[in-house]
C-alpha atoms as a PDB file:
ATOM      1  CA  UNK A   1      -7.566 -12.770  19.152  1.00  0.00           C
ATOM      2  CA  UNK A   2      -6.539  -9.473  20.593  1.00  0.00           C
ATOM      3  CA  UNK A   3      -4.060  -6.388  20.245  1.00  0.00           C
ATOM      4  CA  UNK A   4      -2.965  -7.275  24.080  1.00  0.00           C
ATOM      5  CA  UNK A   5      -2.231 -10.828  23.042  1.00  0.00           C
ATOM      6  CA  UNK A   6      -0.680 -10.301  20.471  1.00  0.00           C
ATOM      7  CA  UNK A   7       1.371  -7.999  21.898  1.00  0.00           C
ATOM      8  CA  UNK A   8       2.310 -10.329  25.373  1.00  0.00           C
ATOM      9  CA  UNK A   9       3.580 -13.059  23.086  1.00  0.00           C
ATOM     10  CA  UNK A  10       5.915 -10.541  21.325  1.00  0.00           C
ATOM     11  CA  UNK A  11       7.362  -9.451  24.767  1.00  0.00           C
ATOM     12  CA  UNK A  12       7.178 -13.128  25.923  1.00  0.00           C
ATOM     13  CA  UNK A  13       9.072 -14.164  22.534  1.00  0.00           C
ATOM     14  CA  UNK A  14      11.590 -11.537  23.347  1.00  0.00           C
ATOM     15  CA  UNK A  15      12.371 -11.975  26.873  1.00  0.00           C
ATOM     16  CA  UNK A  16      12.626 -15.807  26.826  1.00  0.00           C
ATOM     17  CA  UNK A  17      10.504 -15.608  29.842  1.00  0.00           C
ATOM     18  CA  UNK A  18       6.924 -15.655  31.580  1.00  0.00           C
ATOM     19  CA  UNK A  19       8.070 -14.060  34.314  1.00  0.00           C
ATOM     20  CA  UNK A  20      10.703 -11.480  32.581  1.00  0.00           C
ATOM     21  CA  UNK A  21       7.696 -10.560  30.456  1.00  0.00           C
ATOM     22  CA  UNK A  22       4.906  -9.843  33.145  1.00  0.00           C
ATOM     23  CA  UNK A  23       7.029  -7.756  35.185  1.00  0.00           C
ATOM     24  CA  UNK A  24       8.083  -5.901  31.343  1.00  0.00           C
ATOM     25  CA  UNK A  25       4.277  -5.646  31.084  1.00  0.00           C
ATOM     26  CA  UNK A  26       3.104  -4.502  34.687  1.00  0.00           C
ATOM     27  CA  UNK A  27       1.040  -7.720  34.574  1.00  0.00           C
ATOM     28  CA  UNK A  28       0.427 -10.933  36.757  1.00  0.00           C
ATOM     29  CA  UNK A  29       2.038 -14.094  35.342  1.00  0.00           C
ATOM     30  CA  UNK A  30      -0.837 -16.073  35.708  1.00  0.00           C
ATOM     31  CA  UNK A  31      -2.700 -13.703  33.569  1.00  0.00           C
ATOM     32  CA  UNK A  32      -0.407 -13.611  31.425  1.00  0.00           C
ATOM     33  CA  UNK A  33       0.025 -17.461  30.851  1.00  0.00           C
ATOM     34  CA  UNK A  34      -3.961 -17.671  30.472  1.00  0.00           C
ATOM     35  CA  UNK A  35      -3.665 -14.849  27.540  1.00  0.00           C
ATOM     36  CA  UNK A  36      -1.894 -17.018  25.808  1.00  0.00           C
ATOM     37  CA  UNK A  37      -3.473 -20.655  26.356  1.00  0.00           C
ATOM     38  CA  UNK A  38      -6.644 -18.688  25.385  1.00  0.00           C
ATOM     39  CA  UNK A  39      -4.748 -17.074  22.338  1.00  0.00           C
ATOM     40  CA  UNK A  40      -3.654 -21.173  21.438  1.00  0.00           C
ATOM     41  CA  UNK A  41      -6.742 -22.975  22.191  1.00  0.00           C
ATOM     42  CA  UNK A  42      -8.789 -19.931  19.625  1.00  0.00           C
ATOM     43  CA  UNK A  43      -6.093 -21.001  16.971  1.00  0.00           C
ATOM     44  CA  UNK A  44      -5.861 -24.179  17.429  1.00  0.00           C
ATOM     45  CA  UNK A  45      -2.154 -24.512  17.625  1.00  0.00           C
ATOM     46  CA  UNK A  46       0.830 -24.247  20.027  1.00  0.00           C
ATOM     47  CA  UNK A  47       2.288 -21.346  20.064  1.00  0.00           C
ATOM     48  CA  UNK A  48       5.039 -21.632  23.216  1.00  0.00           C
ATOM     49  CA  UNK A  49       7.289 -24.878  24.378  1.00  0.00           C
ATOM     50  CA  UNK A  50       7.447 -24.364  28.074  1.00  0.00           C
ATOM     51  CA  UNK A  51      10.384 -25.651  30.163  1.00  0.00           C
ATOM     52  CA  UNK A  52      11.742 -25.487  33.342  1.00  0.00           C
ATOM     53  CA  UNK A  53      14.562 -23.330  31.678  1.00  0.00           C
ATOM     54  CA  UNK A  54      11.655 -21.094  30.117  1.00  0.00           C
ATOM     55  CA  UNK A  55       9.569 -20.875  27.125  1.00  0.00           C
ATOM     56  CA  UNK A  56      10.687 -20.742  23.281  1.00  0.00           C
ATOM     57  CA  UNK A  57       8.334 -20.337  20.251  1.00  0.00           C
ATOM     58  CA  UNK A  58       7.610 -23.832  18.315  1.00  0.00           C
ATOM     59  CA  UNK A  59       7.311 -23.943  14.680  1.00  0.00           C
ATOM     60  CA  UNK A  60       4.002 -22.924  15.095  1.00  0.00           C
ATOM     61  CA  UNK A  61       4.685 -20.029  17.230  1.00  0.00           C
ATOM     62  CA  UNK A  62       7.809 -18.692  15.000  1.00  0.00           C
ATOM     63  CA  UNK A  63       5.730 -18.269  11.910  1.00  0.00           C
ATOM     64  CA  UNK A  64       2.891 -16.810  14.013  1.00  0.00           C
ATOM     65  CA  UNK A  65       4.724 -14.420  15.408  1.00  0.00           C
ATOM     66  CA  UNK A  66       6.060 -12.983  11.700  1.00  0.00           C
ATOM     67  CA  UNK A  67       2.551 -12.053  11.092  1.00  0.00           C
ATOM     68  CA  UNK A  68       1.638 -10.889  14.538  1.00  0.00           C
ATOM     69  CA  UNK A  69       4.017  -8.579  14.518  1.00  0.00           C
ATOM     70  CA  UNK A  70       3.656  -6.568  10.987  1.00  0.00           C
ATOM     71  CA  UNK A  71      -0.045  -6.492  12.526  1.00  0.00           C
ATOM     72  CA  UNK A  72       0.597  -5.110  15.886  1.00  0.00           C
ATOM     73  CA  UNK A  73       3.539  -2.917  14.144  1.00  0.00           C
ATOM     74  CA  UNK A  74       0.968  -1.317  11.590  1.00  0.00           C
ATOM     75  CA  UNK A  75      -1.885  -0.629  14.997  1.00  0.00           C
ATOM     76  CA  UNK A  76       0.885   1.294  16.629  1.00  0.00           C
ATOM     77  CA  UNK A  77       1.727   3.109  13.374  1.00  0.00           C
ATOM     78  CA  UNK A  78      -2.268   3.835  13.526  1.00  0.00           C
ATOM     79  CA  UNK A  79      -1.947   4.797  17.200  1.00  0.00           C
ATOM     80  CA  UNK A  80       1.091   7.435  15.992  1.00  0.00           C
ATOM     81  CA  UNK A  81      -0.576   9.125  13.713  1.00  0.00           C
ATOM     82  CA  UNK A  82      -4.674   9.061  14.527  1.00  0.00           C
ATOM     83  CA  UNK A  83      -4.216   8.473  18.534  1.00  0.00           C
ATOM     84  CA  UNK A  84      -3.581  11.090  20.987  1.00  0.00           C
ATOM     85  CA  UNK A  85      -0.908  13.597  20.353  1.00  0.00           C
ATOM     86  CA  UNK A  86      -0.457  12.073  16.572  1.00  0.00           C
ATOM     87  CA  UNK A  87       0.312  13.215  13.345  1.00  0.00           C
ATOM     88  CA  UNK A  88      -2.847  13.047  11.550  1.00  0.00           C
ATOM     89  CA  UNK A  89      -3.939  15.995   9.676  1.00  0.00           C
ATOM     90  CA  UNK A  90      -7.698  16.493   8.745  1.00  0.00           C
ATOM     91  CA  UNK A  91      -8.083  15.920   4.657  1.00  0.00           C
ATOM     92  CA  UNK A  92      -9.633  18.125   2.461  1.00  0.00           C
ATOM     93  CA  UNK A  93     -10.107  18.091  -1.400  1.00  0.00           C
ATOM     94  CA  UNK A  94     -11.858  19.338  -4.256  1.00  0.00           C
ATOM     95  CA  UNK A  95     -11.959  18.149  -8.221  1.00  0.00           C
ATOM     96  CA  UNK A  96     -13.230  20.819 -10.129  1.00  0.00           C
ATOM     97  CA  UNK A  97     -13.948  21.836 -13.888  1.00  0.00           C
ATOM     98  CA  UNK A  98     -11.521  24.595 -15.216  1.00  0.00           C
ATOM     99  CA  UNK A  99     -13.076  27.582 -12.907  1.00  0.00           C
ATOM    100  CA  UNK A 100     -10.679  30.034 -11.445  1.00  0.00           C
ATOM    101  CA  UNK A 101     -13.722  31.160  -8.986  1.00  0.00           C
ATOM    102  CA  UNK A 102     -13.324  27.676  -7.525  1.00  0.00           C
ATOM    103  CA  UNK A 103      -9.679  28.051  -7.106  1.00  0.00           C
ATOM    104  CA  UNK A 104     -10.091  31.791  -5.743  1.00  0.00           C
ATOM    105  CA  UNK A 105     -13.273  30.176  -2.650  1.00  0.00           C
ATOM    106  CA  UNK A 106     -10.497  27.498  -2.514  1.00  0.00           C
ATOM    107  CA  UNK A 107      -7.747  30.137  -1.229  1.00  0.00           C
ATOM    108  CA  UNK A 108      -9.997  31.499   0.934  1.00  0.00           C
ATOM    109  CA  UNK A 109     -11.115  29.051   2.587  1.00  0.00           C
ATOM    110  CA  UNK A 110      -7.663  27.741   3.090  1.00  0.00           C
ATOM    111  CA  UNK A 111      -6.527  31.186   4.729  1.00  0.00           C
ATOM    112  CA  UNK A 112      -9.420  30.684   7.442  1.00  0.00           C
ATOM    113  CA  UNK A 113      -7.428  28.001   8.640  1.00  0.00           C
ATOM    114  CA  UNK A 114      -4.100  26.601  10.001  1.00  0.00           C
ATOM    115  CA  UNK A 115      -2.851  24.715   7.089  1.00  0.00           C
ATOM    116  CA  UNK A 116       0.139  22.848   9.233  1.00  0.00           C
ATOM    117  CA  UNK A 117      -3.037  21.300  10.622  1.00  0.00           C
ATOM    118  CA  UNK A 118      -4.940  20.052   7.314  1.00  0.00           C
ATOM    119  CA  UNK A 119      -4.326  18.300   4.608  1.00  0.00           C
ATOM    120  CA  UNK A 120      -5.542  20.215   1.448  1.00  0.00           C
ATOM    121  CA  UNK A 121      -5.806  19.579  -2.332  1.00  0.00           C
ATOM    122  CA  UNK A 122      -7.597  20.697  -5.542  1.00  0.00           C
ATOM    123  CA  UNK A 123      -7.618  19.451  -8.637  1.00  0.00           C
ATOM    124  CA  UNK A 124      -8.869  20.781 -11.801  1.00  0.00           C
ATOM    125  CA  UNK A 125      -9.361  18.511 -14.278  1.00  0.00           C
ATOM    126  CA  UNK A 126     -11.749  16.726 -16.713  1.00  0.00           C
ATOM    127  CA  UNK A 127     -15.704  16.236 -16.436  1.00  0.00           C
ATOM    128  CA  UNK A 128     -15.196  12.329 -15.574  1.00  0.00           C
ATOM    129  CA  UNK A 129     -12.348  12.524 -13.156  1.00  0.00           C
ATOM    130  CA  UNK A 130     -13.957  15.127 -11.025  1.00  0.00           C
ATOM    131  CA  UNK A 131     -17.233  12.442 -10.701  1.00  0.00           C
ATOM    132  CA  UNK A 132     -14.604   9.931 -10.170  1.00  0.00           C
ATOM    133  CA  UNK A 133     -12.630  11.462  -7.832  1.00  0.00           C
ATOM    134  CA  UNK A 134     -15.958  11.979  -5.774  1.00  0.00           C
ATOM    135  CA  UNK A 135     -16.787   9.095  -6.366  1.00  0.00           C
ATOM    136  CA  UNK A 136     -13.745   7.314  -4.862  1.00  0.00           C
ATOM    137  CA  UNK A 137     -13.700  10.008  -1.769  1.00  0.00           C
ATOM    138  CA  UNK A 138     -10.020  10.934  -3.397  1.00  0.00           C
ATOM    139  CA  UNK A 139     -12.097  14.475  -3.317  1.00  0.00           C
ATOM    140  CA  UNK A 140     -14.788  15.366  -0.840  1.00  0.00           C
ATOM    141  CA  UNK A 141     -16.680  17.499  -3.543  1.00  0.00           C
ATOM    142  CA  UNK A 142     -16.967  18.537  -7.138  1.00  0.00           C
ATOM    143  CA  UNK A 143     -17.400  21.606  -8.888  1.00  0.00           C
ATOM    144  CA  UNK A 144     -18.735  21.342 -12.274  1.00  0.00           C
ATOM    145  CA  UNK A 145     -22.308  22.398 -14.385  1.00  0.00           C
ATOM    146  CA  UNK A 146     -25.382  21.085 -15.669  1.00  0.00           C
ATOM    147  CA  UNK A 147     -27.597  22.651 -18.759  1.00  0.00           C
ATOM    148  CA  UNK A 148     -30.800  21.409 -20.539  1.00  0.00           C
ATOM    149  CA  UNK A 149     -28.442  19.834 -22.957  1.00  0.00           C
ATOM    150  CA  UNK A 150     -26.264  17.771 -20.591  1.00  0.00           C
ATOM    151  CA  UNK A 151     -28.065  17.291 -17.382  1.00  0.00           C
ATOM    152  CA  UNK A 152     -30.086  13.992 -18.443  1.00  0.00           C
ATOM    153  CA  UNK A 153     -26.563  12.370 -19.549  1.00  0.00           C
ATOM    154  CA  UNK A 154     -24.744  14.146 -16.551  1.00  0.00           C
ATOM    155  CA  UNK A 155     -27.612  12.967 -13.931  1.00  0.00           C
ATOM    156  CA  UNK A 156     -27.336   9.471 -14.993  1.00  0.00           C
ATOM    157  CA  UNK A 157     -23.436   9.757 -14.333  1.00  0.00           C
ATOM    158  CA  UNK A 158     -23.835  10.904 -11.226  1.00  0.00           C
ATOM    159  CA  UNK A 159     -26.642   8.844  -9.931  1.00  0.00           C
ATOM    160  CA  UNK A 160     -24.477   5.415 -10.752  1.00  0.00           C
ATOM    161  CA  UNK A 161     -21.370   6.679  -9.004  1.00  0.00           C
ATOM    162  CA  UNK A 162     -23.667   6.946  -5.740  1.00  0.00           C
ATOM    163  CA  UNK A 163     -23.691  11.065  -6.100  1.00  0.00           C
ATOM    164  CA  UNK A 164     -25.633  14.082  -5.763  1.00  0.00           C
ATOM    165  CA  UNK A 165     -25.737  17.425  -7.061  1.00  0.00           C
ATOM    166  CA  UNK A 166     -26.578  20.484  -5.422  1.00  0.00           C
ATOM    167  CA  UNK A 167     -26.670  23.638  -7.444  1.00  0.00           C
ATOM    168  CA  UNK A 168     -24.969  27.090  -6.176  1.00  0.00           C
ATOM    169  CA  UNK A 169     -25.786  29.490  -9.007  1.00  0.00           C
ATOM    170  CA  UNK A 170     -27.254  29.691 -12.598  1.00  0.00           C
ATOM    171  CA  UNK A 171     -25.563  31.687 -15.079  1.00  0.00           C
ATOM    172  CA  UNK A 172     -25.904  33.159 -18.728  1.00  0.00           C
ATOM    173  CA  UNK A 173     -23.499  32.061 -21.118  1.00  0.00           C
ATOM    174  CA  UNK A 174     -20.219  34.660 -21.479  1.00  0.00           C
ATOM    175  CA  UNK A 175     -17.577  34.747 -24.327  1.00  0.00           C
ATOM    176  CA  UNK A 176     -14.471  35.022 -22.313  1.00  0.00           C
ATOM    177  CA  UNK A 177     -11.409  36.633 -24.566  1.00  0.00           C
ATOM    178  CA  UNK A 178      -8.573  39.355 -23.428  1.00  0.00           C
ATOM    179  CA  UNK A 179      -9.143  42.930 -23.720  1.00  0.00           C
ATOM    180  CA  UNK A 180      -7.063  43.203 -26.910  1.00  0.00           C
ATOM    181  CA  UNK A 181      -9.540  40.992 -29.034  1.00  0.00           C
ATOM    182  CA  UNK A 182     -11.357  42.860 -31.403  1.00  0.00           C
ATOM    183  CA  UNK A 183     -14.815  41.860 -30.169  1.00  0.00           C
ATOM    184  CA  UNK A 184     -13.312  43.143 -26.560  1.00  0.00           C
ATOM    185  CA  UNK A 185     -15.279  46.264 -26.436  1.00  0.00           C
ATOM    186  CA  UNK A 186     -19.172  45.069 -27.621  1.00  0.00           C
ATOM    187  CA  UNK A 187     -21.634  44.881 -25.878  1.00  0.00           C
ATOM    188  CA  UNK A 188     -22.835  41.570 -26.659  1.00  0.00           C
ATOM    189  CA  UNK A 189     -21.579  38.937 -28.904  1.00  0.00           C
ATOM    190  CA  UNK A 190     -23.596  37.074 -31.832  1.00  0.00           C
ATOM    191  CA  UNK A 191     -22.455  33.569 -32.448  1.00  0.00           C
ATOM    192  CA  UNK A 192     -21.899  34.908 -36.229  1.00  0.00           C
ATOM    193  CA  UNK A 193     -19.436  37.403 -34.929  1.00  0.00           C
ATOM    194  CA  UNK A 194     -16.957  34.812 -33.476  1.00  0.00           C
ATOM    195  CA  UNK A 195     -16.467  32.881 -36.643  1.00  0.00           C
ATOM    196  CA  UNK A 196     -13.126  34.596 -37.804  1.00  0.00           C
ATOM    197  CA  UNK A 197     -11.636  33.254 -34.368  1.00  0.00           C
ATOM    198  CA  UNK A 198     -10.845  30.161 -32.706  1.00  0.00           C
ATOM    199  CA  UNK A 199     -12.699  28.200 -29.910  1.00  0.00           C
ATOM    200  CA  UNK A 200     -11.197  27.284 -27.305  1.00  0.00           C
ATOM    201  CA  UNK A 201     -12.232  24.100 -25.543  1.00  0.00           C
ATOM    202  CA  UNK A 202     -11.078  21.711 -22.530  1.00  0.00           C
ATOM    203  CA  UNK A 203      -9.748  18.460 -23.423  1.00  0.00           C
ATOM    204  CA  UNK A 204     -12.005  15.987 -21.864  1.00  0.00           C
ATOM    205  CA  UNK A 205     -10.390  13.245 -23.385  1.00  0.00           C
ATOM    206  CA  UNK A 206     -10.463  10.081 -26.403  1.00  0.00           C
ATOM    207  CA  UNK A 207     -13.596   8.539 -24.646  1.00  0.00           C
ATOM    208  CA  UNK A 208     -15.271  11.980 -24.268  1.00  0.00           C
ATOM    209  CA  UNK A 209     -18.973  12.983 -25.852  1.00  0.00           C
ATOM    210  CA  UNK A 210     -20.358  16.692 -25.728  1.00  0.00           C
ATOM    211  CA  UNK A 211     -22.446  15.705 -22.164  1.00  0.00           C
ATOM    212  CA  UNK A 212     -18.295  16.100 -20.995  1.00  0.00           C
ATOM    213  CA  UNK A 213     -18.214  19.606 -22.468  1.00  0.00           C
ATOM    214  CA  UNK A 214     -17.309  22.358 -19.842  1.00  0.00           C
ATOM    215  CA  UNK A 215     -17.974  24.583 -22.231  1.00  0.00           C
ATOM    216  CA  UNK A 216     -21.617  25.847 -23.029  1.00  0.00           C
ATOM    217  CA  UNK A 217     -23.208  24.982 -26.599  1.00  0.00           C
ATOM    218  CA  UNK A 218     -20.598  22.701 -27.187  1.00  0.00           C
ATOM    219  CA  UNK A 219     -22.886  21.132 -29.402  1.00  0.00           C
ATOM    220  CA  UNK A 220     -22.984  24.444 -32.185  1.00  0.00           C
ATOM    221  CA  UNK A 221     -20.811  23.807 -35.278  1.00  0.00           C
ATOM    222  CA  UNK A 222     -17.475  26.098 -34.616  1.00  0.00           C
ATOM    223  CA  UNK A 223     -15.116  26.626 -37.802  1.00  0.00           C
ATOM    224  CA  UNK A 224     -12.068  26.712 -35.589  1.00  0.00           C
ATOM    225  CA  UNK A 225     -11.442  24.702 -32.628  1.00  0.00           C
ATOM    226  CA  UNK A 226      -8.328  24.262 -30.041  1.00  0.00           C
ATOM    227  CA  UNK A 227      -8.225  21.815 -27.294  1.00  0.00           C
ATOM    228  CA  UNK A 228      -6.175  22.940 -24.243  1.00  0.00           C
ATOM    229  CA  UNK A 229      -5.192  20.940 -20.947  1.00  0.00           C
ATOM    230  CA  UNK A 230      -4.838  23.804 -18.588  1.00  0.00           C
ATOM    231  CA  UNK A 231      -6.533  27.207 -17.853  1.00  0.00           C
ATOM    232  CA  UNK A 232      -2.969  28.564 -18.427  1.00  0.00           C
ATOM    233  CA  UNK A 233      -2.445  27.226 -21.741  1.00  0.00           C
ATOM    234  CA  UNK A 234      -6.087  28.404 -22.273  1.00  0.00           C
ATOM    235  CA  UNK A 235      -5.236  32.153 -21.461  1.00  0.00           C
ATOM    236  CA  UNK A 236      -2.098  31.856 -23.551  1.00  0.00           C
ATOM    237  CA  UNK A 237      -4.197  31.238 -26.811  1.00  0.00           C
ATOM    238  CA  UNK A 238      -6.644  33.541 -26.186  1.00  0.00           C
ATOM    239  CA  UNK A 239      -3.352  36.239 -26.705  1.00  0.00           C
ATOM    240  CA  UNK A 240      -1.305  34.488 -28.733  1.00  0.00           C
ATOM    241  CA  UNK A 241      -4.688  33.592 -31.518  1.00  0.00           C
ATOM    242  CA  UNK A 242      -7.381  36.004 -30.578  1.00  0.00           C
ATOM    243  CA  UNK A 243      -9.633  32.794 -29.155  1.00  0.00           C
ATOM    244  CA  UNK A 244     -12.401  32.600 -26.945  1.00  0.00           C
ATOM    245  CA  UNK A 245     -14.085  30.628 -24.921  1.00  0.00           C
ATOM    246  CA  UNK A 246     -17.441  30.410 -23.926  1.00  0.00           C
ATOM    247  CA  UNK A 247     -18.082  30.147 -19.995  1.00  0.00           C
ATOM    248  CA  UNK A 248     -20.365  31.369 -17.047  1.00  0.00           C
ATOM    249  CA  UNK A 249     -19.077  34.927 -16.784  1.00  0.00           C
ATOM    250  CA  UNK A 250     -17.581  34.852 -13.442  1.00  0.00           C
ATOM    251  CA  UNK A 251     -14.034  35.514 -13.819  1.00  0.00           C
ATOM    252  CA  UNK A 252     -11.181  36.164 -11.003  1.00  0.00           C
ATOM    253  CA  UNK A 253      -9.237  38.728 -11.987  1.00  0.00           C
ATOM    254  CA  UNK A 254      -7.159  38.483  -8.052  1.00  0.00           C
ATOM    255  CA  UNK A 255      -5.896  35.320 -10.067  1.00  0.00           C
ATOM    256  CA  UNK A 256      -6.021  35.618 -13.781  1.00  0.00           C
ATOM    257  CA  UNK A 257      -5.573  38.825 -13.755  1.00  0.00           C
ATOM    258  CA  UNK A 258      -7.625  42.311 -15.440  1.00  0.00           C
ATOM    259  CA  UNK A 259      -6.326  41.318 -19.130  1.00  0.00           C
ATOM    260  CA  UNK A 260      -8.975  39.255 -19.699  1.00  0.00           C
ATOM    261  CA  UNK A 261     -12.569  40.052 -20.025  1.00  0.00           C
ATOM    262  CA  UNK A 262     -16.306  38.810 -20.398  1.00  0.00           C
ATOM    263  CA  UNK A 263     -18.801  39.553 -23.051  1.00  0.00           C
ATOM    264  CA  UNK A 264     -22.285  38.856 -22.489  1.00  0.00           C
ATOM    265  CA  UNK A 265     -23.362  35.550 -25.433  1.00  0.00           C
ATOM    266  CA  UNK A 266     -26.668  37.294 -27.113  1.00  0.00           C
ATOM    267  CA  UNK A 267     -28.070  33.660 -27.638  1.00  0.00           C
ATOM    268  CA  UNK A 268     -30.886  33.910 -31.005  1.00  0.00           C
ATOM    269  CA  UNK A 269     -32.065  30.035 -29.817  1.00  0.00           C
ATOM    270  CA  UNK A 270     -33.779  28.591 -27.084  1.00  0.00           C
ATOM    271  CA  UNK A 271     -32.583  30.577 -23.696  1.00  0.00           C
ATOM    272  CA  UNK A 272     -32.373  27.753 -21.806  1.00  0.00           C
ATOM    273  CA  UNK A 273     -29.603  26.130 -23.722  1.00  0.00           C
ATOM    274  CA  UNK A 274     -27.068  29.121 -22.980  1.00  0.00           C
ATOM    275  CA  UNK A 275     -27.519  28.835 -19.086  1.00  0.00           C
ATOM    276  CA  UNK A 276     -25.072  27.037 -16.588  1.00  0.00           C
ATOM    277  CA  UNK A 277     -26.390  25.955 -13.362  1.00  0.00           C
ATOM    278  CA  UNK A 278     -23.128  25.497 -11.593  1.00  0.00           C
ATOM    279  CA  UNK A 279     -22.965  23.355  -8.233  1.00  0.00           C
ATOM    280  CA  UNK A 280     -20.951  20.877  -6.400  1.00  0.00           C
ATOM    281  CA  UNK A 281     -21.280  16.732  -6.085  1.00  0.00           C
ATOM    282  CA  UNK A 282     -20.895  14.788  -2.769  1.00  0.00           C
ATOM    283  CA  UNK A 283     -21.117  11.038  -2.233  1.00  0.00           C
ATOM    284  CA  UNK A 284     -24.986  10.517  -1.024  1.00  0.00           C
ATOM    285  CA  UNK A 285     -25.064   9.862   2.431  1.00  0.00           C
ATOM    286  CA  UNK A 286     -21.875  11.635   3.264  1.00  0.00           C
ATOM    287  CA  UNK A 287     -21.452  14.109   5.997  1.00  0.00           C
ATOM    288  CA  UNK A 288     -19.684  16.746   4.843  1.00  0.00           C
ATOM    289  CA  UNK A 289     -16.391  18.389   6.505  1.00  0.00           C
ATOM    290  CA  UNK A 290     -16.933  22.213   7.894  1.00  0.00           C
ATOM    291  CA  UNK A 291     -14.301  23.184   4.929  1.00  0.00           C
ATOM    292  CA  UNK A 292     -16.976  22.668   2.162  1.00  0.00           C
END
C-alpha cells in the first residue's frame, strides 16, 4: 500500500470516474486502474464496483476510504509543516536545576539566533524531572550537579534512563544571601555562624531523598529550614527572613540583580563534600543540536 494509491482512490471516489480522475491526476487510465487492482488484490478486498456508467465504492471501499483518508490527510499535514517551504521550526530545550547562570548561557544563546525560526524552551525544575525530561527527549539536555555524596545515587539514575553526564566546571560551596544579611560582609562563613538563620532549600518533592538535593551538604543538620518552588520565591526569603542558601558561587547579577551576594563556605570536614561538579545530561547515543 502506497501514499499514491491511496491518494488515486480518493480522487477516483470523488470524481465518480476512471477517466475524470486520471486526467485530475496527469496520469494514464490504465495506470491508474492497475494502482488500484494492485491496491485490492494486497488487501484482499474490493474496493470499486465498476460499470459502464462508472465506478462507485462498495461496502468495502466506503469504510476503506474513512481511514485512507485521515492517513493521507495527516502525510500532507506532515508535508506542510516538515516538507519544502513548511512551517517547521527547529526544537530546542533545556531542564535545569535552579541556576540563573543556566538561564543567563540560555539568553545568549537564544540572541545568536533567529528565534521566529526555532522553537525554544527551558525549564527549571526539580532533580528528577530534569533526568526525565532528558530522558523522554521533552529536553535535549540537563543542567544539574554531582558531589561525592550524591554521584553514586545520581549515576545510577542516570545510567537507567539511558543518560550521560558530562561535567563543565567544579565549584566550592558558596552561602548565597543579599547584601543586607548580617554575615554579608565576611569573608568566609562557618557552618556555626548560619545557625540564627534559615536555610533555604528547593522543593524536590514527597518522593524526594537528599541524592535530589540541589543544594550542597544537604545532608548537615540545619535548625531552620524553608522549602521554596522558584528562584524568585527563593530571593524573596532571603530579604524578607535573612536566609541563605548554599550553592556553587556563580551568580548572575544581569538577571538577579547586584542585591544579592556570595560568601565563600569555610568547610572544617572533608573538602570534597563541599564541591559541585556541575555539567549537563544527554540521551547516550544522541547527536546533539549546534544550540547546546
Amino acid at each position: 500500500m502506497t501514499l499514491i494509491q491511496l491518494s488515486y482512490l480518493t480522487t477516483i471516489a470523488e470524481t465518480g470516474s476512471l477517466n475524470k480522475a486520471a486526467e485530475q491526476l496527469y496520469v494514464s487510465q490504465p495506470s491508474l486502474t492497475n494502482a488500484v487492482k494492485e491496491l485490492e488484490k494486497e488487501l484482499g478486498v474490493t474496493l470499486l464496483y465498476r460499470s459502464g456508467k462508472g465506478v462507485t465504492l462498495t461496502n468495502d471501499g466506503v469504510e476503506f476510504l474513512q481511514y485512507a483518508k485521515e492517513i493521507y490527510r495527516q502525510y500532507e499535514n506532515l508535508m506542510k509543516k516538515y516538507g519544502k517551504g513548511g512551517s517547521y521550526k527547529k526544537k530546542f530545550g533545556v531542564s535545569t536545576q535552579h541556576y540563573s547562570f543556566a538561564v543567563k548561557a540560555f539568553v545568549d544563546m537564544a540572541q545568536e539566533y533567529d528565534m521566529s525560526k526555532y522553537e525554544f524552551a527551558i525549564k527549571e525544575t526539580k532533580t528528577r524531572e530534569v533526568i526525565s525530561d532528558v530522558s523522554t527527549l521533552k529536553s535535549e539536555i540537563g543542567v544539574l550537579y554531582l558531589s561525592d555524596f550524591n554521584r553514586k545515587a545520581m549515576e545510577k539514575l542516570l545510567h537507567n534512563a539511558h543518560l550521560e553526564f558530562h561535567p563543565l566546571v567544579d565549584c566550592r560551596a558558596y552561602v548565597y544571601l543579599w547584601r543586607g544579611h548580617p554575615l554579608a560582609e565576611e569573608t568566609s562563613i562557618r557552618f556555626e555562624q548560619l545557625a540564627h538563620y534559615p536555610c533555604l532549600a528547593f522543593d524536590q518533592g514527597d518522593n524526594s531523598s537528599f541524592y535530589d538535593a540541589e543544594e550542597i551538604l544537604s545532608t548537615r543538620e540545619y535548625a531552620q529550614v524553608i522549602k521554596a518552588n522558584d528562584r524568585a520565591t527563593m530571593l524573596n526569603l532571603m530579604v524578607g527572613l535573612n536566609g541563605y542558601t548554599l550553592c556553587s558561587g556563580i551568580i548572575c547579577e544581569e538577571l538577579n540583580g547586584s542585591d544579592y551576594v556570595a560568601v565563600p563556605f569555610q568547610d572544617e570536614g572533608t573538602d570534597s563534600e563541599s564541591v559541585m561538579e556541575i555539567g549537563y545530561i544527554n540521551r547516550k547515543n544522541l547527536v546533539l543540536s549546534e544550540m547546546r
